[in-house]
Protein backbone atom coordinates (compact mmCIF):
# COMPACT_ATOMS: atom_id res chain seq x y z
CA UNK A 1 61.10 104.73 -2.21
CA UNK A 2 59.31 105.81 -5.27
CA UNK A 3 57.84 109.69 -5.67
CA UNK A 4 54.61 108.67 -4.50
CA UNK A 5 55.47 107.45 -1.49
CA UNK A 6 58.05 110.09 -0.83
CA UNK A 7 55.07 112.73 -1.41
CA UNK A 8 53.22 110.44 1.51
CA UNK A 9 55.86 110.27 3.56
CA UNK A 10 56.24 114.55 3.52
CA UNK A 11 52.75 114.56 4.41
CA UNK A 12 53.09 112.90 7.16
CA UNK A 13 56.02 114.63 8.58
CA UNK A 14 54.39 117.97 7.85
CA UNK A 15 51.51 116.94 9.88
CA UNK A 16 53.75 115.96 12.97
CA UNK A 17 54.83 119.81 12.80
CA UNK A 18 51.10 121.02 13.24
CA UNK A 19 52.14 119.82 16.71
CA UNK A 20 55.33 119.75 16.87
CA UNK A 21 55.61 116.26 17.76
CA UNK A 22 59.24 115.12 17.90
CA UNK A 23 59.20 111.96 19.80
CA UNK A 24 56.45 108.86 19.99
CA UNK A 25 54.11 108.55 20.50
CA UNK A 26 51.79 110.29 18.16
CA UNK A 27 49.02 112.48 19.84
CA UNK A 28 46.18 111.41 16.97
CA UNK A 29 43.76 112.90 18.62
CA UNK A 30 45.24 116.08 18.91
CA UNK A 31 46.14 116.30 15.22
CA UNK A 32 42.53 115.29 14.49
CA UNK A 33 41.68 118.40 16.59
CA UNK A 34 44.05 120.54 15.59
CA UNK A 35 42.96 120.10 11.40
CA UNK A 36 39.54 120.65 12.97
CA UNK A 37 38.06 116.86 13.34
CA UNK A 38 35.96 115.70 15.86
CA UNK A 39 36.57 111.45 16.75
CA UNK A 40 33.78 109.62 17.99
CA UNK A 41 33.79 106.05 19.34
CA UNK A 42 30.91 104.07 17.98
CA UNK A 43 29.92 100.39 18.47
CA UNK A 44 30.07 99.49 14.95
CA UNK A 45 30.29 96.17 13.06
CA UNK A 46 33.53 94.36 14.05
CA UNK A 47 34.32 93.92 10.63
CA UNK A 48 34.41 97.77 10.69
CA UNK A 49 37.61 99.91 12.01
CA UNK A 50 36.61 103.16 11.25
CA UNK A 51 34.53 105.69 8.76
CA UNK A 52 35.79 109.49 7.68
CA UNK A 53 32.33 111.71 7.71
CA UNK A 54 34.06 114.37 5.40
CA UNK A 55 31.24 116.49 5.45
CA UNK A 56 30.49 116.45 9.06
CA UNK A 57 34.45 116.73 9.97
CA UNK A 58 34.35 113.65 12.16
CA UNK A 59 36.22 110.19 11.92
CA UNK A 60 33.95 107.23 13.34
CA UNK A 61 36.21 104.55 15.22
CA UNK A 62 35.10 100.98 16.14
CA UNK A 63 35.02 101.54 19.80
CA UNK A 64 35.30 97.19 20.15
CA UNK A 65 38.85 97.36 18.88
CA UNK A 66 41.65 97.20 20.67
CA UNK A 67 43.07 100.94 21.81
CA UNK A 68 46.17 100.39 19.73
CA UNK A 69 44.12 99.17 16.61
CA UNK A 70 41.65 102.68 17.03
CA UNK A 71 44.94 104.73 17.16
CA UNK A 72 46.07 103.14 13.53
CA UNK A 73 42.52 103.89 12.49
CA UNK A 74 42.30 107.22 13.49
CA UNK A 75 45.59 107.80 11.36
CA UNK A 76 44.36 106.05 8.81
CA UNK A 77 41.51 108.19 8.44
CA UNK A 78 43.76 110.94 8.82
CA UNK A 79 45.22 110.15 5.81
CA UNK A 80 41.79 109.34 3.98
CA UNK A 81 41.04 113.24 4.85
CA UNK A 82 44.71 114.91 4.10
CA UNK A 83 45.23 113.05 1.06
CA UNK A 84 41.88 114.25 0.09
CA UNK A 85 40.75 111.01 -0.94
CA UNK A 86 37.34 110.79 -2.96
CA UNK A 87 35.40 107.21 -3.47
CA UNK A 88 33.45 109.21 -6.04
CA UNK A 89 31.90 112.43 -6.66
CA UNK A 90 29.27 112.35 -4.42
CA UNK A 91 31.59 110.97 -2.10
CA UNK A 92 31.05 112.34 1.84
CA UNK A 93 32.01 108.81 3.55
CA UNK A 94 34.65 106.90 3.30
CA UNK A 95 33.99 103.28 5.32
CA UNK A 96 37.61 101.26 6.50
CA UNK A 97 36.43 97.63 6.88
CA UNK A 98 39.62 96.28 8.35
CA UNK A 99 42.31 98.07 5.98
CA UNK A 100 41.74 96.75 2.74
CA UNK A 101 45.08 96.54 1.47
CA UNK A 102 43.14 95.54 -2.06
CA UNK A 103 42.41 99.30 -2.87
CA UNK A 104 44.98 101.78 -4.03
CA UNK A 105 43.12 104.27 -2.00
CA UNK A 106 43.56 102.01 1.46
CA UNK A 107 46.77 101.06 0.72
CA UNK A 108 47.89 104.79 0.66
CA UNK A 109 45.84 105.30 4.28
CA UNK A 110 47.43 102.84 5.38
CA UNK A 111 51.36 104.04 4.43
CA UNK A 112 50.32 107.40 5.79
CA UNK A 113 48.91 106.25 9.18
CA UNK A 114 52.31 104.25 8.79
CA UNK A 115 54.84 107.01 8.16
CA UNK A 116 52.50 109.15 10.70
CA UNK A 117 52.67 106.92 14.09
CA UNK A 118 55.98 105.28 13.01
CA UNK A 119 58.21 107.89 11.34
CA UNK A 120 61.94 105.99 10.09
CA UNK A 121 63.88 108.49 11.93
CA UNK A 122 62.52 107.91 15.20
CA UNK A 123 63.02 104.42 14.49
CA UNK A 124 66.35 104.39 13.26
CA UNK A 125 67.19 106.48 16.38
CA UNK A 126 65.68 104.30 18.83
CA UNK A 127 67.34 101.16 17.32
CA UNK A 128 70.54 102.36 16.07
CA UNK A 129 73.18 99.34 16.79
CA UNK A 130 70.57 97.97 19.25
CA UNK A 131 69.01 94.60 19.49
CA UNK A 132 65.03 94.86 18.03
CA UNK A 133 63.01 94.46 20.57
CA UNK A 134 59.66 94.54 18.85
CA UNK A 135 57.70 94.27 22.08
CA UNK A 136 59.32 97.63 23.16
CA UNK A 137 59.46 99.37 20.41
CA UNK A 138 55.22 98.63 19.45
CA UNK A 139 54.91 100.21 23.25
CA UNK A 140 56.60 102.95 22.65
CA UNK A 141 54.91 104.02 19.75
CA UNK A 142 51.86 102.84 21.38
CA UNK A 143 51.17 100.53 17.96
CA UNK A 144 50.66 96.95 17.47
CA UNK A 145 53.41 94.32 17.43
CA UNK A 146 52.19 93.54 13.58
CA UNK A 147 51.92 96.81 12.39
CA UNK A 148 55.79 97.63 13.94
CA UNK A 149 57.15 94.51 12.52
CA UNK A 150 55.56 95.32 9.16
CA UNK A 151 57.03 99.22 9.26
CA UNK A 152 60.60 97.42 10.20
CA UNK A 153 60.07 95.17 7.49
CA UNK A 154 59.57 97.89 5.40
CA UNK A 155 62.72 99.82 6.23
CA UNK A 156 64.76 96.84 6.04
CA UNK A 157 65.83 96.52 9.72
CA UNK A 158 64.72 93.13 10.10
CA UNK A 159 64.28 90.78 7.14
């Protein structure tokens, strides 16, 4: 893991202590809360998962998807906020149109929301010397089949 991601990764661990969440899975809202955003469920354009209002304190989520796909966003956007991300100066919104992995700043929302709602420890605890169960382990962690497979993926436990 390169310093970049390590610095992500610490993030995201030091935002599970705001709450002192040691087990899944992740209470989103309650971090949002607790860092002093508001979430709102909108009806917004499919193609649309979530939006950060920066200067209004509030993360917009698609209230269409799937509850499992609105927790990722609401991490995501987490991320978008702690990692003090910026589209420009002027920049007070920050619109998430299904991930778009093609931007270096989406691509480190996304590893955040990752390393947030899937930590490696937990994982490598809950699957030490065990058969994957993918199924099981997305419900635990109350995330989507995909987006477990890709954080196994990731830390080599399945190839």
């Amino acid at each position: 893991m390169n310093e970049h991601n390590i610095r992500i990764k610490t993030l995201a661990q030091k935002t599970l202590k705001i709450i002192d969440c040691q087990k899944p899975p992740v209470p989103v809202e309650r971090i949002a809360e607790k860092i002093g955003l508001r979430i709102e469920y909108f009806p917004l354009d499919k193609r649309i998962s979530g939006i950060l209002k920066k200067n209004k304190k509030i993360i917009g989520v698609n209230q269409n998807h799937h509850p499992l796909r609105q927790r990722f966003s609401i991490a995501h956007e987490l991320g978008h906020y702690l990692l003090e991300h910026e589209i420009d100066a002027n920049a007070e919104d920050i619109v998430d149109e299904n991930f778009n992995w093609n931007t270096h700043l989406e691509r480190e929302a996304n590893l955040f929301a990752s390393f947030l709602l899937m930590p490696e420890e937990w994982i490598k605890e809950l699957t030490n010397g065990k058969t994957l169960d993918i199924e099981k382990l997305s419900q635990k962690f109350q995330v989507s089949e995909q987006a477990m497979t890709i954080r196994l993926l990731e830390l080599n436990l399945i190839k």
